[in-house]
Protein backbone atom coordinates (compact mmCIF):
# COMPACT_ATOMS: atom_id res chain seq x y z
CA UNK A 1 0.00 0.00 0.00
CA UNK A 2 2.85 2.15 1.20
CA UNK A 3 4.76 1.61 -1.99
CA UNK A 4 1.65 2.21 -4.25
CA UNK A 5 0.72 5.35 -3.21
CA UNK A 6 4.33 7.07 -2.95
CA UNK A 7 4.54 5.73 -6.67
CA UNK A 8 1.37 7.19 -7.46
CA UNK A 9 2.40 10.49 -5.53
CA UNK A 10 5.84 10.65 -7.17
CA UNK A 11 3.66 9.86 -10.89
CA UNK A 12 1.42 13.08 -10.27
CA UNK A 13 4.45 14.89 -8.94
CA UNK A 14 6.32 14.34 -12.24
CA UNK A 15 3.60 15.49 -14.48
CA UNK A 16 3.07 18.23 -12.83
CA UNK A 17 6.52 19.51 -13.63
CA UNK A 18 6.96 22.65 -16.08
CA UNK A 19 8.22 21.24 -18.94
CA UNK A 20 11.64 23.09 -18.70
CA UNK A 21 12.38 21.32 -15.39
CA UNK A 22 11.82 17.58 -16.51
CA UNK A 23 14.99 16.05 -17.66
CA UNK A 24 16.85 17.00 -20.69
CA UNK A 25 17.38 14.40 -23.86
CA UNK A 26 20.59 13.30 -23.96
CA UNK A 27 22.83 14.29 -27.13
CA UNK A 28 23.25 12.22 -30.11
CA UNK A 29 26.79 12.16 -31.74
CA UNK A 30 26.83 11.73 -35.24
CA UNK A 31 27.33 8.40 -36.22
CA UNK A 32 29.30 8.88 -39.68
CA UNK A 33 31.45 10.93 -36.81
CA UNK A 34 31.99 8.04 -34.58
CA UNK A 35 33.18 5.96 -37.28
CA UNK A 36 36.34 7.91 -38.70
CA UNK A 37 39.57 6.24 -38.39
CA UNK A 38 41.69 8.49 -36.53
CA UNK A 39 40.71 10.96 -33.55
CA UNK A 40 41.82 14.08 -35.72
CA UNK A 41 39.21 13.17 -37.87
CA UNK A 42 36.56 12.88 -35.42
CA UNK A 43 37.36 16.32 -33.98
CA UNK A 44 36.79 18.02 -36.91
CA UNK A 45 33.57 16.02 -37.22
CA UNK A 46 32.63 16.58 -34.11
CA UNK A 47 33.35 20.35 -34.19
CA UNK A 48 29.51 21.54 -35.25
CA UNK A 49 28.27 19.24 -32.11
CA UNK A 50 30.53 20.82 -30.22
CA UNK A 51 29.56 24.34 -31.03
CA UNK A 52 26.19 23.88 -29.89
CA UNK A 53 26.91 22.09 -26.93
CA UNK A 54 28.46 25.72 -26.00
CA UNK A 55 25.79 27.79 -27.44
CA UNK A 56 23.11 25.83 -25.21
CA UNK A 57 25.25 25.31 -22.34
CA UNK A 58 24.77 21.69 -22.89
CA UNK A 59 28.52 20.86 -21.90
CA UNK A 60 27.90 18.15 -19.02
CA UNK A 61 24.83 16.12 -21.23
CA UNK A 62 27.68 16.34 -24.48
CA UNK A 63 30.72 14.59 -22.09
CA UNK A 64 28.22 11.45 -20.94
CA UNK A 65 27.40 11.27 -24.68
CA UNK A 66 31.13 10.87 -25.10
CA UNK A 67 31.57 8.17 -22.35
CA UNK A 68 28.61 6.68 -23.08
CA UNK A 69 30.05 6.10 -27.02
CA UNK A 70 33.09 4.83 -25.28
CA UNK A 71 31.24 2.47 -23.09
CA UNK A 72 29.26 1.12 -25.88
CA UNK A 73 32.44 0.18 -28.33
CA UNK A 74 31.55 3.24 -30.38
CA UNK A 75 35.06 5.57 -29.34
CA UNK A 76 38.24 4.30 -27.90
CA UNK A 77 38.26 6.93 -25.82
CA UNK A 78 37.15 10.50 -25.45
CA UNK A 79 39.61 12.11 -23.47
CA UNK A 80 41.38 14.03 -26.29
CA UNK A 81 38.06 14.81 -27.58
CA UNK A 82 36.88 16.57 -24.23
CA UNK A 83 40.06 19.09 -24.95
CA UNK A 84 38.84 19.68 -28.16
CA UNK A 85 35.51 20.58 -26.60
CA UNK A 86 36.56 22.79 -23.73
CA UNK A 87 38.67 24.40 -26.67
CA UNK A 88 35.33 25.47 -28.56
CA UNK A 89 33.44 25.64 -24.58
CA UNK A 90 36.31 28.43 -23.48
CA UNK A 91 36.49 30.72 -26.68
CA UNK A 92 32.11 30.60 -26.27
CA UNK A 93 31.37 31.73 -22.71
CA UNK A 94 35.17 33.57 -22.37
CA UNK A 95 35.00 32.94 -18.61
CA UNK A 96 37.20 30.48 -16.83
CA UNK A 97 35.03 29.67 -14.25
CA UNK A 98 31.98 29.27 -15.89
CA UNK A 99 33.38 27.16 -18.52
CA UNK A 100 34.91 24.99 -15.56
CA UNK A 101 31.37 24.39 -14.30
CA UNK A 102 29.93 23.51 -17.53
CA UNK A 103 31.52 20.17 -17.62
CA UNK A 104 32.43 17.82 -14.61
CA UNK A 105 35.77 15.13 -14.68
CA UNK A 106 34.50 13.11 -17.19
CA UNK A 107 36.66 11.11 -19.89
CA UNK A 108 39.28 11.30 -17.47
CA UNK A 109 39.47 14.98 -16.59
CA UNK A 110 39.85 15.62 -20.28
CA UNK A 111 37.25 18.79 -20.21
CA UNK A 112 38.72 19.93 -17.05
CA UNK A 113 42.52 19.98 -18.91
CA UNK A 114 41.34 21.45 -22.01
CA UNK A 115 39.50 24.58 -20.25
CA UNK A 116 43.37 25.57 -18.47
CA UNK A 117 44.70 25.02 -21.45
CA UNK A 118 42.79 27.17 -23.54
CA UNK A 119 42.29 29.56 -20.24
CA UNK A 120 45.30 31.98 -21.44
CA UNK A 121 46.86 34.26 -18.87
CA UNK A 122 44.25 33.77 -16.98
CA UNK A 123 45.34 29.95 -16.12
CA UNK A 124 47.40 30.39 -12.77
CA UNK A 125 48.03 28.39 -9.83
CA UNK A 126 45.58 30.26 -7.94
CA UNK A 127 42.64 28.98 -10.38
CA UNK A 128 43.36 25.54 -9.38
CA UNK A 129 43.80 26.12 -5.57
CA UNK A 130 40.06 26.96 -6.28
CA UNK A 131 38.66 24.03 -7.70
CA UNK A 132 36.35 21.91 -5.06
CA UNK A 133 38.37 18.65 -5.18
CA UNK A 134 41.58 16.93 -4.70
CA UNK A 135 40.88 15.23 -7.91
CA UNK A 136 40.23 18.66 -9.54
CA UNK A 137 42.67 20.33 -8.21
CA UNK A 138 45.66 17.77 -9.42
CA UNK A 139 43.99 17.64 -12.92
CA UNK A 140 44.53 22.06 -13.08
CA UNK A 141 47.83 21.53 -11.91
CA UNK A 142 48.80 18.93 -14.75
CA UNK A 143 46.77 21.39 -17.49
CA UNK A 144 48.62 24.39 -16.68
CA UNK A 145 51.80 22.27 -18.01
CA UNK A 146 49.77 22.41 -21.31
CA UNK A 147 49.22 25.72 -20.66
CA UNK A 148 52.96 26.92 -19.79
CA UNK A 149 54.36 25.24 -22.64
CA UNK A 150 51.77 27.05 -25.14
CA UNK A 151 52.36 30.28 -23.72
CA UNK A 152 56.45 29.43 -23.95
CA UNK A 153 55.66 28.54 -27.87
CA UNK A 154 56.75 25.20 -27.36
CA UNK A 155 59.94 25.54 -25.13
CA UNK A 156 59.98 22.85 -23.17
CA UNK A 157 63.40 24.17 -20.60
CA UNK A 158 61.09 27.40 -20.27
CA UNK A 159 58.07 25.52 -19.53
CA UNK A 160 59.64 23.30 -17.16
CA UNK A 161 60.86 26.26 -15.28
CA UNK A 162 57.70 27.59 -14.83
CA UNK A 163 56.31 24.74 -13.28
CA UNK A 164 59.00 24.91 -10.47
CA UNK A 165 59.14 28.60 -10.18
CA UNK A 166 54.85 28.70 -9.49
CA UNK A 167 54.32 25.31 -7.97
CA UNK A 168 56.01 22.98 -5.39
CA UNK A 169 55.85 19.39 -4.68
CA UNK A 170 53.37 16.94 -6.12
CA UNK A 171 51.82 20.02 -8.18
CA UNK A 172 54.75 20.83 -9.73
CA UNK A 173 55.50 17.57 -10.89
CA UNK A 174 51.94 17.13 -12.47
CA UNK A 175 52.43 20.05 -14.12
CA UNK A 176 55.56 19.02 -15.69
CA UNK A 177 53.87 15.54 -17.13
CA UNK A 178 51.36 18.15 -18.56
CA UNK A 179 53.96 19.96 -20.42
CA UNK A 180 55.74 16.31 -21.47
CA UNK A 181 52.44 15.70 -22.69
CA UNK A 182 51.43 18.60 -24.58
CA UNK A 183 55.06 18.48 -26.19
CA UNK A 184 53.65 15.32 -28.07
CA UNK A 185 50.14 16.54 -28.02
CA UNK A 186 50.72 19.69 -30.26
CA UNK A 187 51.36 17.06 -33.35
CA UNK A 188 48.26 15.30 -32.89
CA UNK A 189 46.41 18.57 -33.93
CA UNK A 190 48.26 18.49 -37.44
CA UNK A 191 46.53 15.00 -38.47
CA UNK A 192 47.86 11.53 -38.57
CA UNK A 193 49.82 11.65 -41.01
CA UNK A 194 51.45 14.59 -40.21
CA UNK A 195 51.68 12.99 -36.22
CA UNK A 196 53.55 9.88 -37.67
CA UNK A 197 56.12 12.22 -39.40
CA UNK A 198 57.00 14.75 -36.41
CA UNK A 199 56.21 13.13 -33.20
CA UNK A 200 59.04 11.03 -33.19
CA UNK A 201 60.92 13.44 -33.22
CA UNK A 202 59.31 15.66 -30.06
CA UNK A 203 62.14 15.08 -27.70
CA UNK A 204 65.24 15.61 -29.84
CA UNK A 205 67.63 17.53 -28.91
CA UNK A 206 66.40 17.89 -24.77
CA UNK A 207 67.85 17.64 -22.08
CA UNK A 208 66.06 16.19 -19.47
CA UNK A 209 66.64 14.21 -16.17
CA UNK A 210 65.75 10.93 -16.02
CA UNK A 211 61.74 10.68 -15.20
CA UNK A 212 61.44 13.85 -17.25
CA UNK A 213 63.06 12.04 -19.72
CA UNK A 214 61.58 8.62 -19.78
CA UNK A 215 58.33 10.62 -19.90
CA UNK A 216 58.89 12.86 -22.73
CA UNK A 217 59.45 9.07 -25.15
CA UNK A 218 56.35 7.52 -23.40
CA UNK A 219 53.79 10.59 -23.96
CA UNK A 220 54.64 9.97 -27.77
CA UNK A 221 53.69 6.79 -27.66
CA UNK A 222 50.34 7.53 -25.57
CA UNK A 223 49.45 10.50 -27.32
CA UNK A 224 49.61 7.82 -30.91
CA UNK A 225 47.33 5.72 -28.72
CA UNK A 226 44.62 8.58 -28.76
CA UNK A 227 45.68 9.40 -32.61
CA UNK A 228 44.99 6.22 -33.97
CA UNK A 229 42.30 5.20 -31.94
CA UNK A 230 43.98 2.81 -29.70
CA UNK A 231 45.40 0.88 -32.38
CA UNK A 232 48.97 -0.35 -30.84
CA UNK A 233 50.34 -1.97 -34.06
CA UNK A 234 50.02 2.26 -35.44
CA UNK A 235 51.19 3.75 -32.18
CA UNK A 236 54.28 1.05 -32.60
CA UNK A 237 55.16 2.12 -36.19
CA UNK A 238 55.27 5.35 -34.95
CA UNK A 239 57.47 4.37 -31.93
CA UNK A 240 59.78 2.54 -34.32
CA UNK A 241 60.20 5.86 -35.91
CA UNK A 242 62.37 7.59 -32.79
CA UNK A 243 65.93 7.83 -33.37
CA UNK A 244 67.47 6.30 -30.14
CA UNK A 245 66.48 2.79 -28.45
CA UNK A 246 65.67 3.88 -25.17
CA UNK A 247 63.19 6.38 -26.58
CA UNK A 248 61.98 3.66 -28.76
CA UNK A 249 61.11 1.29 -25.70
CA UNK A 250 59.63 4.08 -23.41
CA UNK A 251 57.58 5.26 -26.46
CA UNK A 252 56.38 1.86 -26.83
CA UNK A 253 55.94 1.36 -22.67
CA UNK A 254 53.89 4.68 -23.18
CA UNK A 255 51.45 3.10 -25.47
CA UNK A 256 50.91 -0.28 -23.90
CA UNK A 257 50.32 1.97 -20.30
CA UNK A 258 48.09 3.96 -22.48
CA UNK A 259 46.29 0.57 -23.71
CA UNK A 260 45.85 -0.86 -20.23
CA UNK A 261 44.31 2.44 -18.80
CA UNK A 262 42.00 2.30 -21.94
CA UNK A 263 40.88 -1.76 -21.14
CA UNK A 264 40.60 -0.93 -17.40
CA UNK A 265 38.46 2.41 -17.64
């Protein structure tokens, strides 16, 4: 009896409801998207989807559309993919904050690295100390390496140094693996093809300790992972492509870790 009538209750409840607070319909990605062959490709696919997700503010409903494709065999992973969206979220509302609270830490914080990244000056340390969560905050710390080695066009000492001049500790060490990331990650934007040819290629001529180091090899490796769409036998052609043998095995560690993370997500 109980049960009936707090159904029945809840029932009348519901329709009652304006019809602006019942609950959204999810978003639909594009299938012919979905099905491209390399994560470049279904960027620039995705880019109209994205645009309206910022226009209507519909930021959190367009990442579970994302993780929901990935849990349904549809993407290998949207992580990339949620940088490209905070990109398009962050040049829309032009507020840091607000374009942090559009989107939560789904596809693995990828929204939540993409908005410092694209954040500009106004991506600090102080932005993160903000952020609600341990979880958030080390995902801020890691984006403003993106961030530092963007502003630095791509110098990776200057970068680096930034990290340890503004942060300390575990932050500062997350926001160097952000710029060791990003230092593969700006190749990915030029296409495959174009990935395959210069990536190998992204920690020539550094000079970096030895975690820094072994890093640097292994994001190029990951970063093919996302590229070709989790497809080691591509990521290891690419890997086969780096000049020394140490960078070729840590570029190939990179994208088996990269693989494993992907199986266990």
């Amino acid at each position: 009896m109980f049960r009936t009538v707090g159904i029945g209750v809840c029932a009348l409840a519901v329709l009652a409801l304006p019809a602006t607070a019942r609950p959204a319909r999810p978003v639909r990605l594009p299938t012919q998207c979905l099905r491209r062959s390399t994560e470049p490709e279904i960027a620039k696919c995705l880019r109209p989807t994205f645009r309206r997700a910022a226009a209507t503010r519909r930021v959190g409903a367009t990442l579970d559309a994302l993780e929901q494709a990935v849990r349904s065999g549809r993407l290998d992973d949207c992580h990339a993919l949620a940088h490209e969206l905070a990109h398009v979220v962050v040049a829309r509302v032009r507020g840091v904050n607000r374009a942090l609270a559009l989107g939560g830490s789904q596809c693995s914080d990828g929204y939540q690295h993409g908005v410092v990244e694209a954040a500009g000056v106004r991506a600090d340390p102080a932005l993160c100390a903000r952020r609600r969560s341990e979880d958030l905050r080390d995902a801020c710390h890691h984006a403003l390496g993106h961030r530092y080695l963007i502003e630095a066009s791509y110098d990776v000492p200057a970068a680096l140094a930034r990290c340890r001049e503004r942060l300390r500790g575990q932050a500062a060490e997350r926001c160097t693996d952000g710029v060791m990331m990003e230092n593969s990650m700006q190749f990915m934007r030029l296409g495959a093809s174009l990935y395959t040819l210069h990536a190998p290629h992204a920690c020539d001529g550094l000079r970096l300790d030895g975690r820094l180091r072994e890093t640097c090899y292994e994001e190029i490796g990951e970063v093919a992972m996302f590229v070709f769409r989790h497809r080691l036998a591509r990521a290891r052609h690419v890997c086969a492509r780096v000049a020394v043998g140490y960078g070729r095995r840590a570029c190939n560690a990179g994208a088996r870790a990269e693989l494993e993370l992907s199986r266990s997500a």
